[in-house]
C-alpha atoms as a PDB file:
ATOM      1  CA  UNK A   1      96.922-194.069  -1.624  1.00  0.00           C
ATOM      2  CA  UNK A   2      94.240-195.155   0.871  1.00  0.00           C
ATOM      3  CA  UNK A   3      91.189-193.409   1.898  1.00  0.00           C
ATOM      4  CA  UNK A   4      92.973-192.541   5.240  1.00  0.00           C
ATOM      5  CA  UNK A   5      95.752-191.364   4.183  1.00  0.00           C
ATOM      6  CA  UNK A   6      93.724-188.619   1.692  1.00  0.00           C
ATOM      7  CA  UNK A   7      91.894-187.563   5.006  1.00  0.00           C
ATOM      8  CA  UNK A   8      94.759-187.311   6.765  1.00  0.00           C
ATOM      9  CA  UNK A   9      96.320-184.968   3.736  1.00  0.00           C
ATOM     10  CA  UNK A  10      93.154-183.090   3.172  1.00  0.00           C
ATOM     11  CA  UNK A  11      93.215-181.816   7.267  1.00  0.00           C
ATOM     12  CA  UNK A  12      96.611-180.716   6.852  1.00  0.00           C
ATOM     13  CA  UNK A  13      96.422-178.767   3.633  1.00  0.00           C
ATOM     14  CA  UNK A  14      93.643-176.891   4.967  1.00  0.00           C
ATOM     15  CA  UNK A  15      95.345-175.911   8.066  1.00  0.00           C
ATOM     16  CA  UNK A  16      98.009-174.565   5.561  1.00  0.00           C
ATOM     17  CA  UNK A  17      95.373-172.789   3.659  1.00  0.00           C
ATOM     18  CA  UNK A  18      94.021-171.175   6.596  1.00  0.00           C
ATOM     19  CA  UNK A  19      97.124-170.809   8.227  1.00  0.00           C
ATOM     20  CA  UNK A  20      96.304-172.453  11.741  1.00  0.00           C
ATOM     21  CA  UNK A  21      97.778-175.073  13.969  1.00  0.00           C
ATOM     22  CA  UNK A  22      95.946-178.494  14.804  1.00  0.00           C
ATOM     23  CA  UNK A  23      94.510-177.080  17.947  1.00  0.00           C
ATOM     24  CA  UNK A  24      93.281-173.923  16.472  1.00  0.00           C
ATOM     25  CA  UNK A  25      91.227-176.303  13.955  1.00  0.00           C
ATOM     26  CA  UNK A  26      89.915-178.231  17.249  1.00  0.00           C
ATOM     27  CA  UNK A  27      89.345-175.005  18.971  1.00  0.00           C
ATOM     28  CA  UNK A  28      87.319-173.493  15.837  1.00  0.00           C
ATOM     29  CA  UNK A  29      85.769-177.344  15.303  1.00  0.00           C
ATOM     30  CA  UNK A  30      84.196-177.827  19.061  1.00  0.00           C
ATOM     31  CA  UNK A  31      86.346-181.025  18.660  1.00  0.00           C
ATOM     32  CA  UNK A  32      89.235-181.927  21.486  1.00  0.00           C
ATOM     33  CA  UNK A  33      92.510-181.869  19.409  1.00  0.00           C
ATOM     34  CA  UNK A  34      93.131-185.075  20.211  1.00  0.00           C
ATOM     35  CA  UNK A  35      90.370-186.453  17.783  1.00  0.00           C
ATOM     36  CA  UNK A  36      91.987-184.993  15.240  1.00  0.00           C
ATOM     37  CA  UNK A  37      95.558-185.822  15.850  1.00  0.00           C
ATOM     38  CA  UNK A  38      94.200-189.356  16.321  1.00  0.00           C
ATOM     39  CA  UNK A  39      93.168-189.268  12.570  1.00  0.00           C
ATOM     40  CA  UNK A  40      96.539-187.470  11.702  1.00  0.00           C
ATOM     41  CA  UNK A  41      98.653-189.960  12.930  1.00  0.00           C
ATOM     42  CA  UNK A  42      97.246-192.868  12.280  1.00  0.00           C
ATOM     43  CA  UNK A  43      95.132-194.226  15.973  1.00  0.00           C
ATOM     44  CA  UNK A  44      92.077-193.504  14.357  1.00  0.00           C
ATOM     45  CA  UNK A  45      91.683-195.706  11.104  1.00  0.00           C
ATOM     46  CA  UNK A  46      87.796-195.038  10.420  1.00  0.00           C
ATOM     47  CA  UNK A  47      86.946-191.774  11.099  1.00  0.00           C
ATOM     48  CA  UNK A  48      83.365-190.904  11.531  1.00  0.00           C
ATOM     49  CA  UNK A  49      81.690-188.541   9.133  1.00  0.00           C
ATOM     50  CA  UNK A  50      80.444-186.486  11.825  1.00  0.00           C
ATOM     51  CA  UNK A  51      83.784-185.729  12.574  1.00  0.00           C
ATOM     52  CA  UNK A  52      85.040-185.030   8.981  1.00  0.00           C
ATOM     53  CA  UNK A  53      81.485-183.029   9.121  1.00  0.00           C
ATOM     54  CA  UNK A  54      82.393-181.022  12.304  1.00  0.00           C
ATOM     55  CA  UNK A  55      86.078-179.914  10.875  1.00  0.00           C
ATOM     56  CA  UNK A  56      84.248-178.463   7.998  1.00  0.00           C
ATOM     57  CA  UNK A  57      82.072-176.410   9.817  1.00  0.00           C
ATOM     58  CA  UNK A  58      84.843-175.159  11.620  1.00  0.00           C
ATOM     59  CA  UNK A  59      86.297-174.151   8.247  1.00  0.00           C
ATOM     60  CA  UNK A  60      83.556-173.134   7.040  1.00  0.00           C
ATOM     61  CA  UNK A  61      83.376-175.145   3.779  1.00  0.00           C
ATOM     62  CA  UNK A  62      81.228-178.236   2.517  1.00  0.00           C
ATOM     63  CA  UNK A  63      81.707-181.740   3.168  1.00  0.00           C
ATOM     64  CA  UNK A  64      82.088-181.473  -0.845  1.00  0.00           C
ATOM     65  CA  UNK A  65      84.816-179.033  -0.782  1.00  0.00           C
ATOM     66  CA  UNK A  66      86.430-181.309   1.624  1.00  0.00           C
ATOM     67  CA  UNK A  67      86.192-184.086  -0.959  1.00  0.00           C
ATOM     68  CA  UNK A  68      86.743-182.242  -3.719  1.00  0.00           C
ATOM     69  CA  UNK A  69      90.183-182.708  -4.770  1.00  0.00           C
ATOM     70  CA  UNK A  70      91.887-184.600  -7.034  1.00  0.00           C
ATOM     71  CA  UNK A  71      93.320-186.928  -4.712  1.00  0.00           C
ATOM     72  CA  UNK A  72      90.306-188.150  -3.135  1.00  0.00           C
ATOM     73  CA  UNK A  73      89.056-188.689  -7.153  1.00  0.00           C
ATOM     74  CA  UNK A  74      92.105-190.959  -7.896  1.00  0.00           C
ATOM     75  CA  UNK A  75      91.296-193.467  -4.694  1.00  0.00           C
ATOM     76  CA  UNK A  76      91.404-197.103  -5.472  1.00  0.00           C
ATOM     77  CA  UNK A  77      88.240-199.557  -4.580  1.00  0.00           C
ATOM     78  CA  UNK A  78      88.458-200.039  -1.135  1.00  0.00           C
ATOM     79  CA  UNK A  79      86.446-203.428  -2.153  1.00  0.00           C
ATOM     80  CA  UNK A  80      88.193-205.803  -4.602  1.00  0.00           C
END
């Protein structure tokens, strides 16, 4: 699994877990919805930290709850 893909993963669980829909998580995030459904499906390949940042503060959680899963733990080296 790539880094992107765990992001991608990450967003959506949450939104389960807090039972809301993408634009809810914009709304609550001060972000337009389509930032994030550029990371969901794929247009956005790099997204910035800020951004990653600004979801979590819309969830109220850490940037290291956001990491903290197994999933983003098993992620190859990006570098080889």
């Amino acid at each position: 699994m790539d880094t992107i893909t765990a992001v991608r993963n990450r967003i959506l669980q949450l939104c389960g877990e807090h039972e809301i829909s993408i634009n809810k998580l914009a709304t609550i995030s001060a972000l337009p919805p389509s930032s994030i459904k550029n990371i969901l499906y794929g247009k956005s390949q790099n997204p910035k930290l800020i951004t990653i940042k600004m979801i979590c503060d819309g969830l109220e959680i850490t940037l290291g709850e956001f990491f903290s899963t197994p999933e983003f733990d098993r992620l190859e080296q990006e570098i080889k």
